[in-house]
C-alpha atoms as a PDB file:
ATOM      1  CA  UNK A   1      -0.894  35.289  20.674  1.00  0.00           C
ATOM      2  CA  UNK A   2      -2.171  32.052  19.032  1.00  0.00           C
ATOM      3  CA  UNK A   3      -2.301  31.350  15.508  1.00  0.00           C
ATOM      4  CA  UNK A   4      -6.039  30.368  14.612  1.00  0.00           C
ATOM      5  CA  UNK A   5      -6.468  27.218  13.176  1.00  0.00           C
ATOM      6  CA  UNK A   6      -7.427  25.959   9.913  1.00  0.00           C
ATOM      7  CA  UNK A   7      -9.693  23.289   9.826  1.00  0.00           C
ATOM      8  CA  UNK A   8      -8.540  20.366   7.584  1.00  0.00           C
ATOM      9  CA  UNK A   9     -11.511  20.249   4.650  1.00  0.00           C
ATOM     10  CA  UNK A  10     -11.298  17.256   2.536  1.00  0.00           C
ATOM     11  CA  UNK A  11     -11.795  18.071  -1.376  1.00  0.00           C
ATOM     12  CA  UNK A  12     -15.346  17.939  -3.017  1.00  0.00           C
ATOM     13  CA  UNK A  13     -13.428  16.842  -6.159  1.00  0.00           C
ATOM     14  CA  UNK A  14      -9.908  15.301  -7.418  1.00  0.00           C
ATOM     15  CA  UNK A  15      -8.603  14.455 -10.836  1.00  0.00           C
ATOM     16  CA  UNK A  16      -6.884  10.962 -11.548  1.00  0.00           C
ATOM     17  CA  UNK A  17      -3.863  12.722 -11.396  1.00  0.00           C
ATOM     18  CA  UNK A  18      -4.146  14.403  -8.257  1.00  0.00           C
ATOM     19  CA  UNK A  19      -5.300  11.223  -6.684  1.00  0.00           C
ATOM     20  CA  UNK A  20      -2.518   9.188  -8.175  1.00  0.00           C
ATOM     21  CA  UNK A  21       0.066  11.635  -6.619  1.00  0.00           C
ATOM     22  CA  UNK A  22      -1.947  11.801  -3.440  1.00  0.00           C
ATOM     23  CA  UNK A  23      -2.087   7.640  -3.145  1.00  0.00           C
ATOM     24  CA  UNK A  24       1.792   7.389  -4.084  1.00  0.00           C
ATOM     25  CA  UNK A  25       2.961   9.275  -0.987  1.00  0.00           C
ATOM     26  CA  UNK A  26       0.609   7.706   0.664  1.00  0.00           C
ATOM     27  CA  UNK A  27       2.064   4.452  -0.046  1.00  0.00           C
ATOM     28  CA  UNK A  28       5.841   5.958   0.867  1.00  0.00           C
ATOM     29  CA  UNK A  29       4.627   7.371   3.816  1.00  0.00           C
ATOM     30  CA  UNK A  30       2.914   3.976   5.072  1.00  0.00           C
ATOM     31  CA  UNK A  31       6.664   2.030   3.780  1.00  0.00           C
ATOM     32  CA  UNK A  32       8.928   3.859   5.861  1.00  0.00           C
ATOM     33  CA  UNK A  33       6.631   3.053   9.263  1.00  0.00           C
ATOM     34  CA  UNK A  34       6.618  -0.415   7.539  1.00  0.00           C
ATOM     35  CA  UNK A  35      10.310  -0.511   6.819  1.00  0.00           C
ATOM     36  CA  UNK A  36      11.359   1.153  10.476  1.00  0.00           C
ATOM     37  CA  UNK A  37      10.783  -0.090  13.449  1.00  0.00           C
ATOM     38  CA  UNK A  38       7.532   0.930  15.413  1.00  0.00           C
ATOM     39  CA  UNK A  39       5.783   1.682  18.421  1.00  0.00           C
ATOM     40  CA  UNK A  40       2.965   0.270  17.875  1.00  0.00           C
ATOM     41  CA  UNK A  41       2.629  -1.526  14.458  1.00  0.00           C
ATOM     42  CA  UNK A  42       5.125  -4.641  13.430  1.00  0.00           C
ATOM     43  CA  UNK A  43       7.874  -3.344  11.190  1.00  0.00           C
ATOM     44  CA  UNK A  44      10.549  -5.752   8.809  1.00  0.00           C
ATOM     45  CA  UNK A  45      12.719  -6.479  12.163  1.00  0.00           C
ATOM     46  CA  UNK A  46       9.404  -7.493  14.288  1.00  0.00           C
ATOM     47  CA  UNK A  47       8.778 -10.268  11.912  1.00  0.00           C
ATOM     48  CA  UNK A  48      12.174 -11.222  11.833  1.00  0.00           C
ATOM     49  CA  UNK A  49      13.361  -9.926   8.452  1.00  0.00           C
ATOM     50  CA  UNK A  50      16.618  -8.206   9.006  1.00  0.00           C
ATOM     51  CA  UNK A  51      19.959  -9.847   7.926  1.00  0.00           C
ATOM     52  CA  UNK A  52      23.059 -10.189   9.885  1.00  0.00           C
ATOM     53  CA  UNK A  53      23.901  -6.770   9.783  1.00  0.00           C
ATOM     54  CA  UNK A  54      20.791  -5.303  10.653  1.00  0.00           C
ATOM     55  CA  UNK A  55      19.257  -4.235   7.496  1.00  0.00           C
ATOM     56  CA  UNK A  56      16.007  -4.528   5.995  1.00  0.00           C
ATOM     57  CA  UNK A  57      15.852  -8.151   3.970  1.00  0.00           C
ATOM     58  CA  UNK A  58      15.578  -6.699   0.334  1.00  0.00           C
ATOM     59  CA  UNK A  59      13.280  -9.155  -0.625  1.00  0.00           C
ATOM     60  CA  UNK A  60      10.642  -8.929   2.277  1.00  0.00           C
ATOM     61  CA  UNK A  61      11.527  -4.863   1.618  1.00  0.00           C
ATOM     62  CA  UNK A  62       9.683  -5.223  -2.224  1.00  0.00           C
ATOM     63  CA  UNK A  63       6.905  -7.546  -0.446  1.00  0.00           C
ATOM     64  CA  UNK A  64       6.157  -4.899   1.901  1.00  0.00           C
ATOM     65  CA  UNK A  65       6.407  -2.143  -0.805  1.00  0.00           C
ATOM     66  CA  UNK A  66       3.844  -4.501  -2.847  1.00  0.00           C
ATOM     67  CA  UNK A  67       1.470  -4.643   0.012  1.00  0.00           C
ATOM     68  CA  UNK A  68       1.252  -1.212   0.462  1.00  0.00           C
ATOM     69  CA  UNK A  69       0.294  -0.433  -2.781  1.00  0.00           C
ATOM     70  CA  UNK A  70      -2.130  -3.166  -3.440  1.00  0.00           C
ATOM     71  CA  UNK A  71      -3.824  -1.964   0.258  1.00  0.00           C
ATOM     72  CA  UNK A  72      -3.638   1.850  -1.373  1.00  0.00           C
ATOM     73  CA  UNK A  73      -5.143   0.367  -4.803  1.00  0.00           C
ATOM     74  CA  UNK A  74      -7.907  -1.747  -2.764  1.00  0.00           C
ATOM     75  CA  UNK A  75      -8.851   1.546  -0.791  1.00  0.00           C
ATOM     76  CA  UNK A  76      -9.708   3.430  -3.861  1.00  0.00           C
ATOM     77  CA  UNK A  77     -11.041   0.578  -5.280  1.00  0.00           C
ATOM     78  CA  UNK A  78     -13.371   0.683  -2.543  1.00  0.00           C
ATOM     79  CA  UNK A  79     -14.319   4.000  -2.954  1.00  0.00           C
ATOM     80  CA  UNK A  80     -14.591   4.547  -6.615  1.00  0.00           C
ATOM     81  CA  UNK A  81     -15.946   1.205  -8.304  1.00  0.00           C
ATOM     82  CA  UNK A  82     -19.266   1.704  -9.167  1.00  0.00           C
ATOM     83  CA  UNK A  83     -19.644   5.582  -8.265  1.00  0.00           C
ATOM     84  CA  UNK A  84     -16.497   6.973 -10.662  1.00  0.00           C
ATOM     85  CA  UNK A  85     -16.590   6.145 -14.461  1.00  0.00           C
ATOM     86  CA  UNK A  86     -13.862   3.271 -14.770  1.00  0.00           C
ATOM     87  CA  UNK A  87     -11.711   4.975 -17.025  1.00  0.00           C
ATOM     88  CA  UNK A  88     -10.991   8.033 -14.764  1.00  0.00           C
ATOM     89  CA  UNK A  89     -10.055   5.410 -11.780  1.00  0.00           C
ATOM     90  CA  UNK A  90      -7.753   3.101 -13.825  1.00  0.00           C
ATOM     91  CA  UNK A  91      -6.333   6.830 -14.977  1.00  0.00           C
ATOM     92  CA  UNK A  92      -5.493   7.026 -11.014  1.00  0.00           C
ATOM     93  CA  UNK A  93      -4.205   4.062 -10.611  1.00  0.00           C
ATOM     94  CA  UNK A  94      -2.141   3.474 -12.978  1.00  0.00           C
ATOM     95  CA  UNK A  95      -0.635   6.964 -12.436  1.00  0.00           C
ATOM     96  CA  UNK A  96       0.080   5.555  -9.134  1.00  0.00           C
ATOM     97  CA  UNK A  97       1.903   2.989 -10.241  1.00  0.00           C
ATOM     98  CA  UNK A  98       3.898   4.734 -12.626  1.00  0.00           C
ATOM     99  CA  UNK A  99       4.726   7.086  -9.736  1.00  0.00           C
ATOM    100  CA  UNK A 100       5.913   4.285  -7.427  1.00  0.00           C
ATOM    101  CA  UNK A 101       8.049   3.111 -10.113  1.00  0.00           C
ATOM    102  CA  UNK A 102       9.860   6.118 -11.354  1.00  0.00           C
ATOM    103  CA  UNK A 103      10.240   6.972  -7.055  1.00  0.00           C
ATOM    104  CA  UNK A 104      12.076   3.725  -7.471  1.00  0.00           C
ATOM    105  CA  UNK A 105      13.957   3.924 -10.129  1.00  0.00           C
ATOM    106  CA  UNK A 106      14.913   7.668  -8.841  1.00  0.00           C
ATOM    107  CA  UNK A 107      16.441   5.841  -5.422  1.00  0.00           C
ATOM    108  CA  UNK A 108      18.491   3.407  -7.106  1.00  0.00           C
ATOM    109  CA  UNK A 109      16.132   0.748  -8.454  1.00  0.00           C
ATOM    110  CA  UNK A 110      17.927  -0.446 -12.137  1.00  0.00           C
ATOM    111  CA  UNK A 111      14.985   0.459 -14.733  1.00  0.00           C
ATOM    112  CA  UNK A 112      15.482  -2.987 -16.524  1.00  0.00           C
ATOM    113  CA  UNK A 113      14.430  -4.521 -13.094  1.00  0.00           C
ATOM    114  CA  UNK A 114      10.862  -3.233 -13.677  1.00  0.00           C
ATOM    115  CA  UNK A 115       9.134  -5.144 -16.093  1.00  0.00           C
ATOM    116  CA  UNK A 116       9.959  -7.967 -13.778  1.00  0.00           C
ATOM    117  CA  UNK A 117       8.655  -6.294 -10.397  1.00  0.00           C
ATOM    118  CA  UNK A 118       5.622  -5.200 -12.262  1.00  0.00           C
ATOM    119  CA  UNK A 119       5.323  -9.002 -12.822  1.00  0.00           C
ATOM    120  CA  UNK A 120       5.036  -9.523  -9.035  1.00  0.00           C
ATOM    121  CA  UNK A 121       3.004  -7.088  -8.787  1.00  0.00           C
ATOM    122  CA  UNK A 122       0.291  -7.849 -10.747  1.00  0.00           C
ATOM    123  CA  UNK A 123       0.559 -11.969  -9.840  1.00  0.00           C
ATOM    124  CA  UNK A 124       0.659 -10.432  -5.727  1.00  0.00           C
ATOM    125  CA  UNK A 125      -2.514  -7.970  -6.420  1.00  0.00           C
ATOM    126  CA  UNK A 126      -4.094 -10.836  -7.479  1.00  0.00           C
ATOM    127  CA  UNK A 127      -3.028 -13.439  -4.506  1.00  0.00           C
ATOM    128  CA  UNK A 128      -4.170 -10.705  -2.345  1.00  0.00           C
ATOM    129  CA  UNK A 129      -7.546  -9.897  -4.445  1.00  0.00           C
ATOM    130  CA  UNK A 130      -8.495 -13.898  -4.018  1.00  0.00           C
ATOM    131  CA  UNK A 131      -7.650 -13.975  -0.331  1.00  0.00           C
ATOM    132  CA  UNK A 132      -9.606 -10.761   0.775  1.00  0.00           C
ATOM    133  CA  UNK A 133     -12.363 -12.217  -0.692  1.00  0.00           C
ATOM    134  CA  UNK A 134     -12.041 -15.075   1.603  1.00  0.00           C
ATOM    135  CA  UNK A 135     -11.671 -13.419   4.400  1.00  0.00           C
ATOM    136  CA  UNK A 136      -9.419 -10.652   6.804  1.00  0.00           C
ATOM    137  CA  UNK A 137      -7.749 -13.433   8.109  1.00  0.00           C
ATOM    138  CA  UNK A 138      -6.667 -15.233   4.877  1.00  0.00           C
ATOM    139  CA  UNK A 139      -5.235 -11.733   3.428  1.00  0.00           C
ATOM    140  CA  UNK A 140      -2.786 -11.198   6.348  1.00  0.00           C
ATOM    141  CA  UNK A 141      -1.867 -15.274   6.151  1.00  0.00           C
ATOM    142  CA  UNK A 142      -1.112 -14.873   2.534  1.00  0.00           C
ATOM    143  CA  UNK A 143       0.692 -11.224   3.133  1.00  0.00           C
ATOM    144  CA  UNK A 144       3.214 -12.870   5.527  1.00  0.00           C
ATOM    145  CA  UNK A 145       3.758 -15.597   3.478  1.00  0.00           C
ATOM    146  CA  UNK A 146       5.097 -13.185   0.865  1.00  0.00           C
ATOM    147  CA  UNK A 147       7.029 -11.177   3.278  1.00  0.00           C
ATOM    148  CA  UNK A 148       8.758 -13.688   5.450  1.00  0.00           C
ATOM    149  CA  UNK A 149       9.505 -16.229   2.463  1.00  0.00           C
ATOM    150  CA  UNK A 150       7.057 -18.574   3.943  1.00  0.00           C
ATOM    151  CA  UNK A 151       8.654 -18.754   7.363  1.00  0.00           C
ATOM    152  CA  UNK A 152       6.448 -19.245  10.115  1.00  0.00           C
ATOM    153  CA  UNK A 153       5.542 -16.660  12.342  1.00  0.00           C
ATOM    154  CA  UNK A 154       3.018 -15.726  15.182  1.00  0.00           C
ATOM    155  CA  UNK A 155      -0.599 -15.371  14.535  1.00  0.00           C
ATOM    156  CA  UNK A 156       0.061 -12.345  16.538  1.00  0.00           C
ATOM    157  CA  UNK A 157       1.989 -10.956  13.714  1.00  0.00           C
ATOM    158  CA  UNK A 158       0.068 -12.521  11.125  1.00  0.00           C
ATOM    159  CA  UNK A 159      -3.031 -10.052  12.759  1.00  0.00           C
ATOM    160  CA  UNK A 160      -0.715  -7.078  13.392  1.00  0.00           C
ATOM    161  CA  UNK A 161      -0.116  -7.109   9.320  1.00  0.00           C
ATOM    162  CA  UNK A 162      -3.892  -7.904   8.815  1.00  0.00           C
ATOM    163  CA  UNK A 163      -4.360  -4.971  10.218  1.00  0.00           C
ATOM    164  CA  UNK A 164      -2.199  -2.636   8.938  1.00  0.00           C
ATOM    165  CA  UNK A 165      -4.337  -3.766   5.211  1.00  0.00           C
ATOM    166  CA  UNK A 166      -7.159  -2.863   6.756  1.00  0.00           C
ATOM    167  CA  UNK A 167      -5.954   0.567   8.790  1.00  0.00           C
ATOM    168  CA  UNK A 168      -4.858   1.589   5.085  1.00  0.00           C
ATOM    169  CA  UNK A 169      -7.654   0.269   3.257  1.00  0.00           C
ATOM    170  CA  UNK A 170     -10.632   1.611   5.342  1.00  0.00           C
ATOM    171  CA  UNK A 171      -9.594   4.969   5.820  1.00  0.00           C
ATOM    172  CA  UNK A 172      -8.721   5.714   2.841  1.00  0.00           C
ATOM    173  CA  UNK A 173     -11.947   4.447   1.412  1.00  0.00           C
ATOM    174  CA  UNK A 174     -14.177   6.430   3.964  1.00  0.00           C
ATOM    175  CA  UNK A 175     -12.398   9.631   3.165  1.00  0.00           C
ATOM    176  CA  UNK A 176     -12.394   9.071  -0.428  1.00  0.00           C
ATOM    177  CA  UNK A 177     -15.733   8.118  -0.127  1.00  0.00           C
ATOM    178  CA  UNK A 178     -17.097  11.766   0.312  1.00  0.00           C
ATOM    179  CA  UNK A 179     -15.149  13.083  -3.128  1.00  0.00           C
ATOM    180  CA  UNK A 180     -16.107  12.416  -6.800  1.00  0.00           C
ATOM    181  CA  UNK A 181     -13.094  11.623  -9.086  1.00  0.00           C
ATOM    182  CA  UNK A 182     -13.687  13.961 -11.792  1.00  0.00           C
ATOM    183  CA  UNK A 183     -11.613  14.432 -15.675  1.00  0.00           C
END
């Protein structure tokens, strides 16, 4: 005998907390498809950012965990600016920040090392602010720049991490769009 199944029924309503916690895992969940190697979507190794023995280039590895968040930050962004009261969505967001970092510092990240990652953070959400303006196209350019060290690479590539932005972004906006942030 089956089991019936329960229909998956997005929230009418979220607090800045919940959505902060929800956006955080979010974020790990899209880094470790990022970090490992895919099927379908370009990991670390695809562009050709693995060192001699094989592991993830710890630089490229922050980029990537930058990214991610500013995609995650963009897609509520998206959602909430102009329909949420600001307060409540910078409540969110910097909850999901703060979650990132103490994840990081929980998994071996030295806390005095913060302040200085939150500096690339906030110069990096800003790169990748200008360049989405511009266009799809110039956000993935500038992305890969970050994550490769400004080594050339396919504008295959260059698309497949335009993409992954955008598979983050958009979805996450259209499902948020359908829920009011509330206190």
């Amino acid at each position: 005998m089956t089991e019936p199944t329960q229909e998956f029924r997005a929230p009418d309503n979220i607090t800045p907390e919940e959505l902060a916690d929800d956006l955080a895992r979010l974020v790990w969940e899209s880094f470790s498809d990022f970090v490992a190697a895919g099927e379908t979507e370009p990991a670390l190794a695809d562009l050709g950012l693995m060192d001699e023995n094989g592991n993830p280039d710890q630089r490229a590895v922050e980029e990537a965990l930058i990214f991610l968040m500013w995609a995650h930050t963009r897609g509520a962004q998206m959602a909430f600016v102009g329909r949420a009261p600001d307060e409540l969505l910078k409540r969110a967001l910097d909850g999901l920040h703060a979650a990132v970092f103490e994840d990081m510092v929980e998994n071996g990240t030295p806390e005095t090392q913060l302040p200085v990652f939150e500096q690339r953070v906030g110069a990096r959400y800003q790169e990748y602010h200008t360049a989405s303006a511009q266009s799809d196209g110039r956000l993935g350019k500038v992305a890969v720049h970050h994550l490769t060290g400004g080594e050339a690479v396919s504008d295959e590539l260059t698309w497949a991490v335009t993409e992954r932005a955008l598979a983050v972004a958009r979805p996450l906006k259209d499902y948020l769009d359908d829920i009011q942030l509330i206190p």
